[in-house]
N, C-alpha and C. Protein backbone atom coordinates (compact mmCIF):
# COMPACT_ATOMS: atom_id res chain seq x y z
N UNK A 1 27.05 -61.56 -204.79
CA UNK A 1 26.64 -61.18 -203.45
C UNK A 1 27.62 -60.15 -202.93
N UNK A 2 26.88 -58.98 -202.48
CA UNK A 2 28.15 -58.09 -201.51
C UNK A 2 28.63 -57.93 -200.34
N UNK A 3 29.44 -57.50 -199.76
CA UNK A 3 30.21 -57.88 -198.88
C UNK A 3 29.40 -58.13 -197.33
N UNK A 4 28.15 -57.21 -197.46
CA UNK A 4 27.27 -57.18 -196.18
C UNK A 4 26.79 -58.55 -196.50
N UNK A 5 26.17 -59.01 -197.47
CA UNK A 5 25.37 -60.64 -197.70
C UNK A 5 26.72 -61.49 -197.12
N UNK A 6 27.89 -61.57 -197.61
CA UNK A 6 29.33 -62.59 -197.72
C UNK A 6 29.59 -62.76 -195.79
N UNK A 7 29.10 -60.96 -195.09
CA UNK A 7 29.48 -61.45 -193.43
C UNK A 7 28.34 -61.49 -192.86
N UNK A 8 27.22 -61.35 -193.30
CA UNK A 8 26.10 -62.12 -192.61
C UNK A 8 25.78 -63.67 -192.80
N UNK A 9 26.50 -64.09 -194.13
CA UNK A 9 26.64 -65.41 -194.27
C UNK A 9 27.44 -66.16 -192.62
N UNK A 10 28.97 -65.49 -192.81
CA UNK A 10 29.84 -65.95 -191.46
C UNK A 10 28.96 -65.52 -190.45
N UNK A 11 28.37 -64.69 -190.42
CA UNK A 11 27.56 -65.09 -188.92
C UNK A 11 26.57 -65.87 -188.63
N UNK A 12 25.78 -66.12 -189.56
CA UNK A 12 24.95 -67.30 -189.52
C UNK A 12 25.37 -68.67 -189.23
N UNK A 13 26.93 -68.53 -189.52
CA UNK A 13 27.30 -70.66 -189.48
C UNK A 13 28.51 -70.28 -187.95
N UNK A 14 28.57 -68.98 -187.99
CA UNK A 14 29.10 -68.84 -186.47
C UNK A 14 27.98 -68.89 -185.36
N UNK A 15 27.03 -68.68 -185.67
CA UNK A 15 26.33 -68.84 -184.51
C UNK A 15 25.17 -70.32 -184.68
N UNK A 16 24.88 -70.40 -185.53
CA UNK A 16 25.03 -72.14 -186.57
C UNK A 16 25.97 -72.73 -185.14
N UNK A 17 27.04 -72.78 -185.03
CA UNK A 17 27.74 -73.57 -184.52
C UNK A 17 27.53 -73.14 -183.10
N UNK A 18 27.26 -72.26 -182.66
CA UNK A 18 27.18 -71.84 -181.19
C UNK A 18 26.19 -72.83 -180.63
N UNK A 19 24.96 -72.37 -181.87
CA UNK A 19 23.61 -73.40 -181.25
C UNK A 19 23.55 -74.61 -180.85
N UNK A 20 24.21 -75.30 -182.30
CA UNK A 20 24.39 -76.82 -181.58
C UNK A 20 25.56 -77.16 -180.84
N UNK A 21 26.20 -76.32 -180.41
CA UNK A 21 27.37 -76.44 -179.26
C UNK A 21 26.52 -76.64 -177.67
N UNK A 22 25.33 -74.98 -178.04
CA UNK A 22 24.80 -75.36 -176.59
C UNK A 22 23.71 -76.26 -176.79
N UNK A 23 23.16 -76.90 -177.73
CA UNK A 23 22.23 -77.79 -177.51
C UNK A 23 22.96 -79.24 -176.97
N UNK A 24 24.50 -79.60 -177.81
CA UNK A 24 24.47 -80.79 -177.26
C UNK A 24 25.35 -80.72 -175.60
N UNK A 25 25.43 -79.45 -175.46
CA UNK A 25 25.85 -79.38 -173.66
C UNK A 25 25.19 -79.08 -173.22
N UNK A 26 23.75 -78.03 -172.89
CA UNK A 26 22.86 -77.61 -172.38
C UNK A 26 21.36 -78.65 -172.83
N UNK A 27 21.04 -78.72 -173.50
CA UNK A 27 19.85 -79.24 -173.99
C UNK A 27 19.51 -78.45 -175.10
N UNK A 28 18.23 -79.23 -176.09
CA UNK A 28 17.46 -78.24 -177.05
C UNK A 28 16.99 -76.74 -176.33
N UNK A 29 16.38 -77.44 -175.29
CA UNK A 29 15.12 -76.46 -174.78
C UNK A 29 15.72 -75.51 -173.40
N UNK A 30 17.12 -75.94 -173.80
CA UNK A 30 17.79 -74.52 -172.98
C UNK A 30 17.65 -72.86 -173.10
N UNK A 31 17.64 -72.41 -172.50
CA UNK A 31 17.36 -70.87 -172.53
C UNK A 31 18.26 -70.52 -173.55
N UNK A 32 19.72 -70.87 -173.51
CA UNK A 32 20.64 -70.19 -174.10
C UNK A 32 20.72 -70.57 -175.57
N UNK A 33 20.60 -71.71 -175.65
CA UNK A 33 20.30 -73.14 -176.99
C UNK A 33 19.09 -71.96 -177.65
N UNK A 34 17.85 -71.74 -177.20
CA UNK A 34 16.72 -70.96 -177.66
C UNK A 34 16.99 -69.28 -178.12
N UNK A 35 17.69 -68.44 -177.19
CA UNK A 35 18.46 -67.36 -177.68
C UNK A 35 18.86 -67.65 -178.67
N UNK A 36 19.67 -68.76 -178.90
CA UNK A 36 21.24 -68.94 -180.28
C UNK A 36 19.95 -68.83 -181.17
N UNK A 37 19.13 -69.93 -181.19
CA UNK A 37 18.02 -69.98 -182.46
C UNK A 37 17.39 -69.11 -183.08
N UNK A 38 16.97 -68.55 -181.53
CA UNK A 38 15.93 -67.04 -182.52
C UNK A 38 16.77 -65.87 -183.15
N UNK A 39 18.38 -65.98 -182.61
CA UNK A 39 19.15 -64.93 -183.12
C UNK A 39 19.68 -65.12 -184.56
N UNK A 40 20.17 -66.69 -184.57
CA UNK A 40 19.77 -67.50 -186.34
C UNK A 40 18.56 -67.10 -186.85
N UNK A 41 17.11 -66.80 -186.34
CA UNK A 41 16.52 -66.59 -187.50
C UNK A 41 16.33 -65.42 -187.79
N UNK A 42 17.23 -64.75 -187.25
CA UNK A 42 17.25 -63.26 -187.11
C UNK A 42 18.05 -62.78 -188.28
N UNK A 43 19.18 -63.32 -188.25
CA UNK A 43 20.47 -63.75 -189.07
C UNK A 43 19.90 -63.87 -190.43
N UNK A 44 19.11 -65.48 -190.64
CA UNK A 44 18.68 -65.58 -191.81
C UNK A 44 18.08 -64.82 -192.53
N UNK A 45 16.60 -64.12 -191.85
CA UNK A 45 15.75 -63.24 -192.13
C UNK A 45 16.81 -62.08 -193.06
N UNK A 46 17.72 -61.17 -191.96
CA UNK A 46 17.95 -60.46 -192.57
C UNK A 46 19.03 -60.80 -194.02
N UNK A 47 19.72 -62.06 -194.20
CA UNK A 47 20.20 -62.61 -195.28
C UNK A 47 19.46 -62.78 -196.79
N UNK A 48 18.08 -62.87 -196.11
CA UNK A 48 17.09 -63.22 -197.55
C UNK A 48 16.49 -62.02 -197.31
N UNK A 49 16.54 -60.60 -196.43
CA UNK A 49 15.87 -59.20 -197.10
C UNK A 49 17.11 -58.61 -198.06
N UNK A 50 18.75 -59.05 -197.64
CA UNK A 50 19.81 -58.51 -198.24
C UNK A 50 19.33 -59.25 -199.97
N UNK A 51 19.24 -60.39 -199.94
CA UNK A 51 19.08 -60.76 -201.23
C UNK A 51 18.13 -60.25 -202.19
N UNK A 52 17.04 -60.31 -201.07
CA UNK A 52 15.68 -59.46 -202.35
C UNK A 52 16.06 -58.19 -202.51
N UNK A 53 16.82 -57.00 -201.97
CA UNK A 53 16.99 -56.21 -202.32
C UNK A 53 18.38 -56.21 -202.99
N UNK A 54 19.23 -56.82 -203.13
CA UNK A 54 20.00 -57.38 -204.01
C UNK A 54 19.62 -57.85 -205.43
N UNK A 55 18.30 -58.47 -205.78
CA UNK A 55 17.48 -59.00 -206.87
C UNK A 55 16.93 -57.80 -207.38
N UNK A 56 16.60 -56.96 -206.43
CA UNK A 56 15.52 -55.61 -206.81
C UNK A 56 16.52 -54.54 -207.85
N UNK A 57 18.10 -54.33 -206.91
CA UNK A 57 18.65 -53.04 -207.68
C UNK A 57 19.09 -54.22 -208.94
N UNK A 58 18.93 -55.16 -208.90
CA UNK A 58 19.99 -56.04 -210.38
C UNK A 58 18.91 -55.47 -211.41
N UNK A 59 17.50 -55.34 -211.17
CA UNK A 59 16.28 -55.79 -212.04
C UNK A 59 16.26 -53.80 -212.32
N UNK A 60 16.67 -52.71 -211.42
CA UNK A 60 16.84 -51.73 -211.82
C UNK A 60 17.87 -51.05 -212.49
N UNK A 61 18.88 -52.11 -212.70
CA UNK A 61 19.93 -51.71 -213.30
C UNK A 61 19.63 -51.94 -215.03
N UNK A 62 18.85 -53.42 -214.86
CA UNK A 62 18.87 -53.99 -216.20
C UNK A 62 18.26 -53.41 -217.13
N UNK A 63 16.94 -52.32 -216.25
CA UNK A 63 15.71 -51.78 -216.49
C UNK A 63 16.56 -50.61 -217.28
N UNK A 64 17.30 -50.27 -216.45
CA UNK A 64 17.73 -48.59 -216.95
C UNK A 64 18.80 -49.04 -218.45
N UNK A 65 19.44 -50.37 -217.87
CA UNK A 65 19.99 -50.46 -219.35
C UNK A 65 19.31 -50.51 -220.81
N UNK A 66 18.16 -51.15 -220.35
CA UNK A 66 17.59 -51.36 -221.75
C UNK A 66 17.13 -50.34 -221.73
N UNK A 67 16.45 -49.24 -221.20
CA UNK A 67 16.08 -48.05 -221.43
C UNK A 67 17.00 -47.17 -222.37
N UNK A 68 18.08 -47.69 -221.99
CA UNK A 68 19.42 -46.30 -222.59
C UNK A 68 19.17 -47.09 -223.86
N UNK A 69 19.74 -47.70 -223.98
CA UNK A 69 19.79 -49.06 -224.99
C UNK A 69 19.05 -48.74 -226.03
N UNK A 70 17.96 -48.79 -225.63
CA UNK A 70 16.92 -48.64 -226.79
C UNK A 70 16.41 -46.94 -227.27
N UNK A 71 16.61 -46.26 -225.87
CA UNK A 71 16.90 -44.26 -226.67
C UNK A 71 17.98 -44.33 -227.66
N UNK A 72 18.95 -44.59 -227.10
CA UNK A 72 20.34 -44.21 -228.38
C UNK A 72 20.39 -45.43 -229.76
N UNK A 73 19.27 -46.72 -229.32
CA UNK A 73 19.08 -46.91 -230.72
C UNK A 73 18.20 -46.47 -231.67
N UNK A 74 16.95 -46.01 -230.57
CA UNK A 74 16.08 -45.13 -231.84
C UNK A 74 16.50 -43.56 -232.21
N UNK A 75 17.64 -43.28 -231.21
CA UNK A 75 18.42 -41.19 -231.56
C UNK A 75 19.08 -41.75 -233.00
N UNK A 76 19.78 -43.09 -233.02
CA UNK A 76 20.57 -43.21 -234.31
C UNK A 76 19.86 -43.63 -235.51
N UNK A 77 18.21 -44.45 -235.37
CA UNK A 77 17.74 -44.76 -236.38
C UNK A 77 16.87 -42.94 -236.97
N UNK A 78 16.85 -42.28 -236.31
CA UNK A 78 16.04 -40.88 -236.59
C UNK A 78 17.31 -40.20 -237.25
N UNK A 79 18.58 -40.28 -236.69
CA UNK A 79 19.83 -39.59 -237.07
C UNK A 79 19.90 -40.18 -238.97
N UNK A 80 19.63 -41.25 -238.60
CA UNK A 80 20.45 -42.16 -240.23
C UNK A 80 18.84 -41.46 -240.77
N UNK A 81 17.84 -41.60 -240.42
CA UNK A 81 16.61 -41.32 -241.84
C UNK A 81 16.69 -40.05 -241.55
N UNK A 82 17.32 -38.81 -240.97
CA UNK A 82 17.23 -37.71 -241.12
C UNK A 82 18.17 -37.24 -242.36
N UNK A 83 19.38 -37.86 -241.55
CA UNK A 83 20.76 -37.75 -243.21
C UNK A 83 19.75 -38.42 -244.44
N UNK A 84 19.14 -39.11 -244.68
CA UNK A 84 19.20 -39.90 -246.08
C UNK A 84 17.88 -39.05 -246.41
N UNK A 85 17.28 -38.25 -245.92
CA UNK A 85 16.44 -37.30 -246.16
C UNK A 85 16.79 -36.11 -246.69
């Protein structure tokens, strides 16, 4: 995970803790208690778009590796039957 996923994590259990701070002094259905929440799922949301696009460049990296991977193994199998030709 990179460093943007690692401090959106700390803000999620910082404000994690805000919420049920004002729920058990204010109420659930406090205004401010309800802010904290929707700004947590705000938090989360953008935690699991960091990840899928986190999943996405891993799956384009792997892509391009095997791509190389497999050019410079078929440049060397054409190289070796060109010499033995």
């Amino acid at each position: 995970m990179g460093e943007n996923g690692q401090k959106i994590l700390t803000q999620i259990q910082e404000k994690r803790e805000r919420m049920i701070d004002s729920a058990k002094k204010y109420g659930y259905t406090s205004e401010y208690t309800i802010r904290c929440s929707e700004e947590l799922d705000q938090l989360i949301y953008e935690y699991q778009q960091q990840k899928q696009n986190d999943k996405k460049q891993k799956k384009k990296i792997k892509f391009s590796l095997k791509l190389m991977i497999t050019t410079c193994r078929e440049k060397l199998i054409e190289a070796r039957y060109q010499a033995h030709s």
